[in-house]
C-alpha atoms as a PDB file:
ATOM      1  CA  UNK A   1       6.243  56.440  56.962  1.00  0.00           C
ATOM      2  CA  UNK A   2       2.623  57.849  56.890  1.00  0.00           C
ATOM      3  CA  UNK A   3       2.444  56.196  53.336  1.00  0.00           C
ATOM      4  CA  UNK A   4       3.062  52.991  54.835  1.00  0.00           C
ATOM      5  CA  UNK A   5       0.711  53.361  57.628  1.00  0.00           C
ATOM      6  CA  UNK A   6      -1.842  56.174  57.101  1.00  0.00           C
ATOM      7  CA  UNK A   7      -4.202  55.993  59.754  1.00  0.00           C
ATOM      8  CA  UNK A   8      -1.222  56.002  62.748  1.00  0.00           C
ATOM      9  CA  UNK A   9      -0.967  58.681  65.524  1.00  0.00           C
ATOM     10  CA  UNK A  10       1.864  58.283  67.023  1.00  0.00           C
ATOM     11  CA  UNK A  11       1.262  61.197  69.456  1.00  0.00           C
ATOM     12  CA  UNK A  12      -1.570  58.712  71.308  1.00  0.00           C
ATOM     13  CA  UNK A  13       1.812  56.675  72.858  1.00  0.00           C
ATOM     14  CA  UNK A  14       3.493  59.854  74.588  1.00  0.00           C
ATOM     15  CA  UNK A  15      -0.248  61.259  75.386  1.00  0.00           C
ATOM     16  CA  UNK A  16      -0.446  57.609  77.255  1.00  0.00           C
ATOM     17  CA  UNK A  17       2.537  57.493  78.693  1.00  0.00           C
ATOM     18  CA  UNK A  18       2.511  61.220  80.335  1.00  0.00           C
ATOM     19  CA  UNK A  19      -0.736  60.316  81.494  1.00  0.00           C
ATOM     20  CA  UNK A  20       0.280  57.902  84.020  1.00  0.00           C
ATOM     21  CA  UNK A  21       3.761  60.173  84.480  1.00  0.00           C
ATOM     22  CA  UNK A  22       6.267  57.701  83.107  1.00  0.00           C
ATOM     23  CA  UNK A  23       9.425  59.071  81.841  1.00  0.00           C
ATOM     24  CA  UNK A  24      11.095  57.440  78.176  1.00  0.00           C
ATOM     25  CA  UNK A  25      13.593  55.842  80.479  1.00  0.00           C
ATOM     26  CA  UNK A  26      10.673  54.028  82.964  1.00  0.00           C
ATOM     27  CA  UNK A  27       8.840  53.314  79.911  1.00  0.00           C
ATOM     28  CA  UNK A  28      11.339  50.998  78.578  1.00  0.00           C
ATOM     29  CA  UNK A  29      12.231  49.486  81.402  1.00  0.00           C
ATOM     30  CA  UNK A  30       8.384  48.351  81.969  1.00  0.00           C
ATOM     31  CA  UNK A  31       8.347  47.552  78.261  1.00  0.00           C
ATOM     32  CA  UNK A  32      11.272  45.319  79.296  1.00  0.00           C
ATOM     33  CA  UNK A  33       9.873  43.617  81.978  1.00  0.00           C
ATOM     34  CA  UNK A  34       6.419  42.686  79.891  1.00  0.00           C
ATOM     35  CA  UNK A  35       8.609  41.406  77.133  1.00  0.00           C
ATOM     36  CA  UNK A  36      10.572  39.223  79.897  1.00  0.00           C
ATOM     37  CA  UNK A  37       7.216  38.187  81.052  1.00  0.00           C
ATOM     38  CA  UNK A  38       5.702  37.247  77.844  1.00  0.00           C
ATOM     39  CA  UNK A  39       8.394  36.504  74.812  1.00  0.00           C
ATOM     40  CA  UNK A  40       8.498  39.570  73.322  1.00  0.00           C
ATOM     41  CA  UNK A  41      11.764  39.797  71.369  1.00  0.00           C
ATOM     42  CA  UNK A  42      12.001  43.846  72.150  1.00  0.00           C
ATOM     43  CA  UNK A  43      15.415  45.769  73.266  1.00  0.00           C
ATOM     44  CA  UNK A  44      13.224  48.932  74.632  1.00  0.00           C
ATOM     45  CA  UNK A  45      15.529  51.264  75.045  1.00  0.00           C
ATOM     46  CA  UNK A  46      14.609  55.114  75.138  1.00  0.00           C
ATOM     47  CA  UNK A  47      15.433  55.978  71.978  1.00  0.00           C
ATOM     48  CA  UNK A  48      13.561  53.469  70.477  1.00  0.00           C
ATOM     49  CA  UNK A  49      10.343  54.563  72.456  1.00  0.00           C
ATOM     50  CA  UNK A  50      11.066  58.320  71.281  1.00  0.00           C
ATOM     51  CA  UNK A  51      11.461  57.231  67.119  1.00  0.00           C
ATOM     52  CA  UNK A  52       7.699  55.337  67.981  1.00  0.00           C
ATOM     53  CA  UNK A  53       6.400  58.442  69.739  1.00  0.00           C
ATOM     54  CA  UNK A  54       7.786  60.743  66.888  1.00  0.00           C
ATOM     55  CA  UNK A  55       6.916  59.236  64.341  1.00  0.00           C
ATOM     56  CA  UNK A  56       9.912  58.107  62.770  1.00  0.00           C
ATOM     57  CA  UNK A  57       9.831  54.615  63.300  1.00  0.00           C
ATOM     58  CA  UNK A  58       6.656  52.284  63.687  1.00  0.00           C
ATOM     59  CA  UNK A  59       6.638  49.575  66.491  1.00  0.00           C
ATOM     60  CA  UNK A  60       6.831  46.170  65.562  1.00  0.00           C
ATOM     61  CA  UNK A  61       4.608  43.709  66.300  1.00  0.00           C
ATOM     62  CA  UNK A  62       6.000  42.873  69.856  1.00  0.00           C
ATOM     63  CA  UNK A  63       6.343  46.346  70.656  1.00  0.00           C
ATOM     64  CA  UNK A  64       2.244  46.527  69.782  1.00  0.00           C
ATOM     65  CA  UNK A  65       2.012  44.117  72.061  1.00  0.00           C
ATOM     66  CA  UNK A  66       3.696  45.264  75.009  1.00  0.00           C
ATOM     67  CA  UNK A  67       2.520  48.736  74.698  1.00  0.00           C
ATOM     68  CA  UNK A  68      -1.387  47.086  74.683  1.00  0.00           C
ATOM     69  CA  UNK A  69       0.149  45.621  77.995  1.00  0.00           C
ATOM     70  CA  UNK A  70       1.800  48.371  79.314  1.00  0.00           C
ATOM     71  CA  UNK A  71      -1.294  51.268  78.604  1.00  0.00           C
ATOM     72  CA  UNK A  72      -4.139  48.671  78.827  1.00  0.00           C
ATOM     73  CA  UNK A  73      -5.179  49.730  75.345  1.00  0.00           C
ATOM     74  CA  UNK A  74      -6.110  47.890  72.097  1.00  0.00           C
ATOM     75  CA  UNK A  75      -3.916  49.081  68.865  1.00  0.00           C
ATOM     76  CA  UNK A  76      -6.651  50.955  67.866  1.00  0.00           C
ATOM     77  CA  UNK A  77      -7.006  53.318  70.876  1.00  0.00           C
ATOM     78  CA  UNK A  78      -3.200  53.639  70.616  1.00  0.00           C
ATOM     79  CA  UNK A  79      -3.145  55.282  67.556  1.00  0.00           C
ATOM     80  CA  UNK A  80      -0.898  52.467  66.178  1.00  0.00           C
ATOM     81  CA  UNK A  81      -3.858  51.313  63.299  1.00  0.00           C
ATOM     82  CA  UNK A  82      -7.374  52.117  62.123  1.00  0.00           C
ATOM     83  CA  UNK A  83     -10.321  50.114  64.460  1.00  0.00           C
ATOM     84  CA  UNK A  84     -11.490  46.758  63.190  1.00  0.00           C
ATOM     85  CA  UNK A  85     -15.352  46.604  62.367  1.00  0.00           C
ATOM     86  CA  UNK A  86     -17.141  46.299  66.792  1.00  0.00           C
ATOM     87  CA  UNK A  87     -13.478  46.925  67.893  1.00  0.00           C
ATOM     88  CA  UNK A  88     -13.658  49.690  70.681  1.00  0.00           C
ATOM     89  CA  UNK A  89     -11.326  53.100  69.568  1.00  0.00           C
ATOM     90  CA  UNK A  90     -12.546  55.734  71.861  1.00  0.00           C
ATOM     91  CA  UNK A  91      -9.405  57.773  71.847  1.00  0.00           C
ATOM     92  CA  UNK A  92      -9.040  58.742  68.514  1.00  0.00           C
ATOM     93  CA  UNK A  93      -7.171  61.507  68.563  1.00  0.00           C
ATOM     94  CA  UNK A  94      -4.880  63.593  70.820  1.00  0.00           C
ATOM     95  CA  UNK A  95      -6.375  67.083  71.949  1.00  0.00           C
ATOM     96  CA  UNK A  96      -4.925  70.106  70.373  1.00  0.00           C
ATOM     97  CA  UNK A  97      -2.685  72.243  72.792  1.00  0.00           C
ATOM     98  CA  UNK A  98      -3.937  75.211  74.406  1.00  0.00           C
ATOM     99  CA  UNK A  99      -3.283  78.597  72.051  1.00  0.00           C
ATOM    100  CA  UNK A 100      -0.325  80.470  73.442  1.00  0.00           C
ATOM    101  CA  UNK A 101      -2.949  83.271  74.520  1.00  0.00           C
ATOM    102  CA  UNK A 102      -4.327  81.037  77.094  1.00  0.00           C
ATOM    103  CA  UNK A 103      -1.287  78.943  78.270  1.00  0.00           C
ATOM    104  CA  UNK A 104       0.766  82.761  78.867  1.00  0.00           C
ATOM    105  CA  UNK A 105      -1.814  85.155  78.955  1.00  0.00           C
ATOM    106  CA  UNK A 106      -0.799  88.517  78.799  1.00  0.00           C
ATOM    107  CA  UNK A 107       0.011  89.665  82.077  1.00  0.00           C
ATOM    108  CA  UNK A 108       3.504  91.045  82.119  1.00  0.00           C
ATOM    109  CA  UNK A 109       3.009  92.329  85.467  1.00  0.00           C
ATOM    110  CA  UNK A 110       2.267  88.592  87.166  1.00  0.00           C
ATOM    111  CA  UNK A 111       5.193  87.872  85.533  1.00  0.00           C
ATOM    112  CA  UNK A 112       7.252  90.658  86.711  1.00  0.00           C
ATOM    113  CA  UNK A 113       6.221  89.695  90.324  1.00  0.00           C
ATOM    114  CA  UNK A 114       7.328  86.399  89.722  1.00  0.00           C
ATOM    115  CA  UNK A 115      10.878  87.747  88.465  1.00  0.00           C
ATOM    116  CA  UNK A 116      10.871  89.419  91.341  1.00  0.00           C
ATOM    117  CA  UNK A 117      13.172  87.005  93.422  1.00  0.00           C
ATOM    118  CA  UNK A 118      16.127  87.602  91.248  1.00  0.00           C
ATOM    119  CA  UNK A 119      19.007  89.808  92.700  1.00  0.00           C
ATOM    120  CA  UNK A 120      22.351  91.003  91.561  1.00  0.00           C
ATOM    121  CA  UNK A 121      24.790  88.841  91.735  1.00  0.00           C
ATOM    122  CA  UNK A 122      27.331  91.723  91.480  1.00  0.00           C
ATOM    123  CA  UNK A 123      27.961  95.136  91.121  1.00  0.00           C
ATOM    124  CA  UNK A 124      27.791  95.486  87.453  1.00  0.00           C
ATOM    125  CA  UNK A 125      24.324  93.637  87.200  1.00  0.00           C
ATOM    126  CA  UNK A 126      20.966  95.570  86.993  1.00  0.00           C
ATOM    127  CA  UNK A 127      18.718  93.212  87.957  1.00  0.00           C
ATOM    128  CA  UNK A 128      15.616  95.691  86.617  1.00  0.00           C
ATOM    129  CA  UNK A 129      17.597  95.447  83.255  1.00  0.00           C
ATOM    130  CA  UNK A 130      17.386  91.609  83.090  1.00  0.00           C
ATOM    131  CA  UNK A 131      13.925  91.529  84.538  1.00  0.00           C
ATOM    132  CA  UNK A 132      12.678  94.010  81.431  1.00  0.00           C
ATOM    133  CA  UNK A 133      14.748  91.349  79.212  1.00  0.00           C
ATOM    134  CA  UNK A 134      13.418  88.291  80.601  1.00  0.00           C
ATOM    135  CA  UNK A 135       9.743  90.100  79.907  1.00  0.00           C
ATOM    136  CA  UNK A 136      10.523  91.218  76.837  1.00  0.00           C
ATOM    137  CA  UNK A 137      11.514  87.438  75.134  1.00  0.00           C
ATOM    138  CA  UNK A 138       8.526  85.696  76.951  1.00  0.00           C
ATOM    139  CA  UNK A 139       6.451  88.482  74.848  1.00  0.00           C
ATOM    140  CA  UNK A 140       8.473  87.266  71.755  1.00  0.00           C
ATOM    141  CA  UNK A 141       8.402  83.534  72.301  1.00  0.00           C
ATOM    142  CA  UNK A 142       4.391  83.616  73.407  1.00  0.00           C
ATOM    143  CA  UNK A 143       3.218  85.517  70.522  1.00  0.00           C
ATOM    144  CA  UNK A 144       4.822  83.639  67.865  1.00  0.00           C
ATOM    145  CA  UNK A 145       3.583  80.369  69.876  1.00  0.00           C
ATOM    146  CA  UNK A 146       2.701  77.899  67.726  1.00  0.00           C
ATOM    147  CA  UNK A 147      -0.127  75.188  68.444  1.00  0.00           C
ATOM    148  CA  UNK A 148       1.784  72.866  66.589  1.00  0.00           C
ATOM    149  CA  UNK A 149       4.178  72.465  69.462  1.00  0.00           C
ATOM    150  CA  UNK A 150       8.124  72.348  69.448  1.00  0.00           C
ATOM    151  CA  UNK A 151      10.196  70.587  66.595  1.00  0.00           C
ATOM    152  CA  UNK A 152      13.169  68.262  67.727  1.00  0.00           C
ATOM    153  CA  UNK A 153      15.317  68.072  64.435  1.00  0.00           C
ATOM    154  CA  UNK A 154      18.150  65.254  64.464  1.00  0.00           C
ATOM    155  CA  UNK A 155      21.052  65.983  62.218  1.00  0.00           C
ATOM    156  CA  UNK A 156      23.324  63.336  61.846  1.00  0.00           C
ATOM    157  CA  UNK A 157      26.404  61.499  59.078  1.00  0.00           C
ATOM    158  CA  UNK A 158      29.315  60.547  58.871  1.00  0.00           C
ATOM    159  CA  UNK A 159      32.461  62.472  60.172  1.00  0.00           C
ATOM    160  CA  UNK A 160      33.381  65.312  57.890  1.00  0.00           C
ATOM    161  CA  UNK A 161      30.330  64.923  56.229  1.00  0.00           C
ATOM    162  CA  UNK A 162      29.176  68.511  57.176  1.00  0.00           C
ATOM    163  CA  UNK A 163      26.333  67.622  59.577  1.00  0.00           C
ATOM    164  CA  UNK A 164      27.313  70.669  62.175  1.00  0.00           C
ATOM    165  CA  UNK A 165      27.645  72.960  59.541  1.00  0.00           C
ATOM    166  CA  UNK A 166      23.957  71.887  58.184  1.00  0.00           C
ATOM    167  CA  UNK A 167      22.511  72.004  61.914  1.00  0.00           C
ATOM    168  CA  UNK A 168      24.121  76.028  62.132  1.00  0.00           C
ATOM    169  CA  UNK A 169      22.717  76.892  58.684  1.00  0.00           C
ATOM    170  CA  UNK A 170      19.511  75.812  60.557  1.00  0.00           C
ATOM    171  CA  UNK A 171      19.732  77.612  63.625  1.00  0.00           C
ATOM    172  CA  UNK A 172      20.866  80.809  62.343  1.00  0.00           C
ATOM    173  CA  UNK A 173      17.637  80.319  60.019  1.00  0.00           C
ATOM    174  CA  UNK A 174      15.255  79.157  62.767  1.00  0.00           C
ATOM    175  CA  UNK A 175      16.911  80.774  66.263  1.00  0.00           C
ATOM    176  CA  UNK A 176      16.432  77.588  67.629  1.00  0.00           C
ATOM    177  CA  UNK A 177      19.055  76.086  70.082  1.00  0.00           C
ATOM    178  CA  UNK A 178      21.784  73.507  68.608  1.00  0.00           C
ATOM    179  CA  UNK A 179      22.700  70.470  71.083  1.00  0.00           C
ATOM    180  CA  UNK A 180      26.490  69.171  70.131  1.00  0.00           C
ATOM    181  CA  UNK A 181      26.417  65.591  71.426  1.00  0.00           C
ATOM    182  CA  UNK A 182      30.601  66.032  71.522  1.00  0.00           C
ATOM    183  CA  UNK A 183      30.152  69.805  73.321  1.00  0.00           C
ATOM    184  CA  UNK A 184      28.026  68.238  75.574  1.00  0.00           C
ATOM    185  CA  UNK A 185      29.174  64.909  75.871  1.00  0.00           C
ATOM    186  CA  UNK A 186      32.831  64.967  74.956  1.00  0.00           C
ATOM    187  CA  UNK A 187      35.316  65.405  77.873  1.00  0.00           C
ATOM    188  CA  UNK A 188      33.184  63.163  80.092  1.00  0.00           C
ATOM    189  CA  UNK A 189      33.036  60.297  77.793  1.00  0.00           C
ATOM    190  CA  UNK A 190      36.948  60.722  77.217  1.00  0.00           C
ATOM    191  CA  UNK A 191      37.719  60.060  80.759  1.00  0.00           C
ATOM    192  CA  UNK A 192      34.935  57.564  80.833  1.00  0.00           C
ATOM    193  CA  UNK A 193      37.084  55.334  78.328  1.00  0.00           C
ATOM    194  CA  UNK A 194      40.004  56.035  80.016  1.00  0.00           C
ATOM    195  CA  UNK A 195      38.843  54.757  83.332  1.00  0.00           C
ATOM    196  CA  UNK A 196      37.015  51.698  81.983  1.00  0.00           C
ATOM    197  CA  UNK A 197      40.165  51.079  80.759  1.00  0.00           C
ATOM    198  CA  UNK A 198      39.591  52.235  77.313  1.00  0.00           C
ATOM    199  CA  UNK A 199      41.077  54.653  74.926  1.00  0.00           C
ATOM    200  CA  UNK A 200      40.254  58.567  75.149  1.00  0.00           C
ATOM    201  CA  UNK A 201      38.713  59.279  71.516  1.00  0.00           C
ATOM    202  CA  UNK A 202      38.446  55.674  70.425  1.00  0.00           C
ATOM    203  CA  UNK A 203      35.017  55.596  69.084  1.00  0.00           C
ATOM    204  CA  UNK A 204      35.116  52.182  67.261  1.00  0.00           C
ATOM    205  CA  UNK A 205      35.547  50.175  70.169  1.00  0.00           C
ATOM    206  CA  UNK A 206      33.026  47.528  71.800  1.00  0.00           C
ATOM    207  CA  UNK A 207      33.495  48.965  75.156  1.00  0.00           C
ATOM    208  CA  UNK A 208      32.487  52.256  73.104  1.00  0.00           C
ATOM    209  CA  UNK A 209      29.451  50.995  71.513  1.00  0.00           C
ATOM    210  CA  UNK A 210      28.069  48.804  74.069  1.00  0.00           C
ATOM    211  CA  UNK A 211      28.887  50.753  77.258  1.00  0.00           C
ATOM    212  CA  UNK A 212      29.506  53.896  76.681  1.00  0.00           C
ATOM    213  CA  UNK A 213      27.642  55.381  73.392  1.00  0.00           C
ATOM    214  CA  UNK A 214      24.283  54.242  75.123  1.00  0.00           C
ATOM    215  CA  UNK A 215      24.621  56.692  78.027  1.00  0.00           C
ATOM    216  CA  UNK A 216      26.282  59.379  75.747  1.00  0.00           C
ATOM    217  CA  UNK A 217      23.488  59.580  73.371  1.00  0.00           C
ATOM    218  CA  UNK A 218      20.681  59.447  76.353  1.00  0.00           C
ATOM    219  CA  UNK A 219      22.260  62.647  78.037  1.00  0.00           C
ATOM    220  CA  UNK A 220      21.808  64.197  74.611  1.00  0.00           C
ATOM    221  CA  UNK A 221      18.049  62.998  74.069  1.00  0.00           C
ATOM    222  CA  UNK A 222      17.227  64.282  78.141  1.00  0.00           C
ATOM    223  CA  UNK A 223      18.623  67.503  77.196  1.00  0.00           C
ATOM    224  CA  UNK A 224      16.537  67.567  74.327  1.00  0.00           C
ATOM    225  CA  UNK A 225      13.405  66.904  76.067  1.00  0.00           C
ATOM    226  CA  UNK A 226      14.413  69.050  78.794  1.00  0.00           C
ATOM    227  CA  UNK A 227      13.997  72.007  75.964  1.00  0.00           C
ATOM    228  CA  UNK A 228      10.704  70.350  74.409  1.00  0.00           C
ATOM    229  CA  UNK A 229       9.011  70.501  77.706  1.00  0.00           C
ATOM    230  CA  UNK A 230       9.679  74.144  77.612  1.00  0.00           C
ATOM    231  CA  UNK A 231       8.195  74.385  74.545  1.00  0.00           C
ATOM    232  CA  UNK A 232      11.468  75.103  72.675  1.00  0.00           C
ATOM    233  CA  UNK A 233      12.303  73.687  69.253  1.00  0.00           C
ATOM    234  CA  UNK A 234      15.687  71.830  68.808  1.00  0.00           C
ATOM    235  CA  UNK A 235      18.653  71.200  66.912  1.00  0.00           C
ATOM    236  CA  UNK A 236      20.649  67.807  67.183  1.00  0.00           C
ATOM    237  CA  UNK A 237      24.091  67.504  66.385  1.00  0.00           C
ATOM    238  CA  UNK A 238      25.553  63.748  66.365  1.00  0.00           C
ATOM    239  CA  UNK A 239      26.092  60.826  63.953  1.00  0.00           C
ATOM    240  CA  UNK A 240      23.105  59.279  64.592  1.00  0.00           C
ATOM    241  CA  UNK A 241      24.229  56.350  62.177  1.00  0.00           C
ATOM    242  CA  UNK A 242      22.738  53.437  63.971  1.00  0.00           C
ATOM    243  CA  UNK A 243      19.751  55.288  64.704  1.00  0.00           C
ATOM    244  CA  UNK A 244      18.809  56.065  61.214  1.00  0.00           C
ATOM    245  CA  UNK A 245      20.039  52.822  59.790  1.00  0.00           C
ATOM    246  CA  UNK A 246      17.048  51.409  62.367  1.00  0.00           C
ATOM    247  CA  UNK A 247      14.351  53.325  60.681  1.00  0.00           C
ATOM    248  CA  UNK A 248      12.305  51.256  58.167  1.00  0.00           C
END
């Protein structure tokens, strides 16, 4: 993709969006709502707004559009192309996050007192034990911060075509966290079928792929940003098929 488009940062879109506090999911639904407004043949859905703020998939030229809408930006100060000759592109870049020093400085005994709430829950718990382990990973995690940020990989295939193997051959490498879209999702979207009047485990169906799959894989993302916000790299485990067939 950065062959195709060299002079895109795609980071500007999520910088925008936090900066006026809209979630993925209120994003598209104002995206949405301009492109009902104006013409704009765009679906918006979250997904779709993560790929563009990833980097994985560049917005077409209605999504341009609505996004100039939506952030009262040109292209240019969105980070979607290089600024025409007079066009204004005074946000150029994204600013680099803080060092881990000075987001967690070293003060294990701040963060002791904030510990300090938990209790045992029962007899066999030390709660001084866990406190020293809590301590002790936030020590781990914040010196091997990186200012690159977290990494969200997506692993995805075919069934049987060895995808969860792949994604625990990369978190036994890594020690990141693996999300399962069928651990988490599974038994919930069984019984959803079954009480749309569907079939449990029928994954080919319409009712499937237009009701059902949407919501599935948008618990999955949510989780995923859940751990991103924490600053956690993470591991996705699911097909993925139509989401990779999208990419250009």
């Amino acid at each position: 993709m950065a062959r195709k488009h060299p002079d895109w940062k795609p980071d500007l879109l999520r910088m925008h969006r936090e900066e006026i506090g809209l979630t993925l999911e209120d994003t598209g639904e104002k995206l949405r709502e301009i492109a009902e407004r104006h013409g704009f043949n765009i679906a918006a859905n979250f997904q779709t707004i993560w790929g563009h703020e990833k980097g994985s998939v560049y917005p077409g030229p209605h999504y341009r559009r609505a996004y100039c809408r939506l952030y009262r930006r040109n292209e240019a100060q969105l980070g979607i192309r290089k600024a025409l000759p007079g066009e204004d592109a005074s946000v150029e870049s994204v600013p680099a996050p803080a060092s881990a020093e000075r987001k967690f400085p070293d003060q294990p005994d701040a963060v002791r007192q904030a510990l300090s709430s938990i209790r045992e829950g029962t007899d066999d718990v030390d709660s001084e034990a866990l406190r020293n382990r809590v301590v002790d990973a936030w020590r781990r995690h914040t010196a091997r911060g990186s200012v690159d940020g977290p990494t969200v990989i997506l692993v995805g295939g075919y069934a049987g075509s060895g995808k969860s193997e792949f994604a625990k051959f990369l978190g036994g490498l890594t020690g990141w966290p693996i999300l399962d879209k069928d651990s988490l999702t599974r038994p919930l979207v069984d019984q959803l079928l079954v009480a749309m009047g569907g079939e449990a485990h029928d994954r080919s169906s319409e009712l499937y792929r237009e009701k059902v799959r949407p919501l599935e894989y948008r618990c999955l993302m949510e989780a995923a940003w859940d751990n991103v916000d924490c600053g956690i790299s993470t591991i996705l485990d699911a097909p993925f098929i139509s989401e990779f067939s999208q990419v250009e």
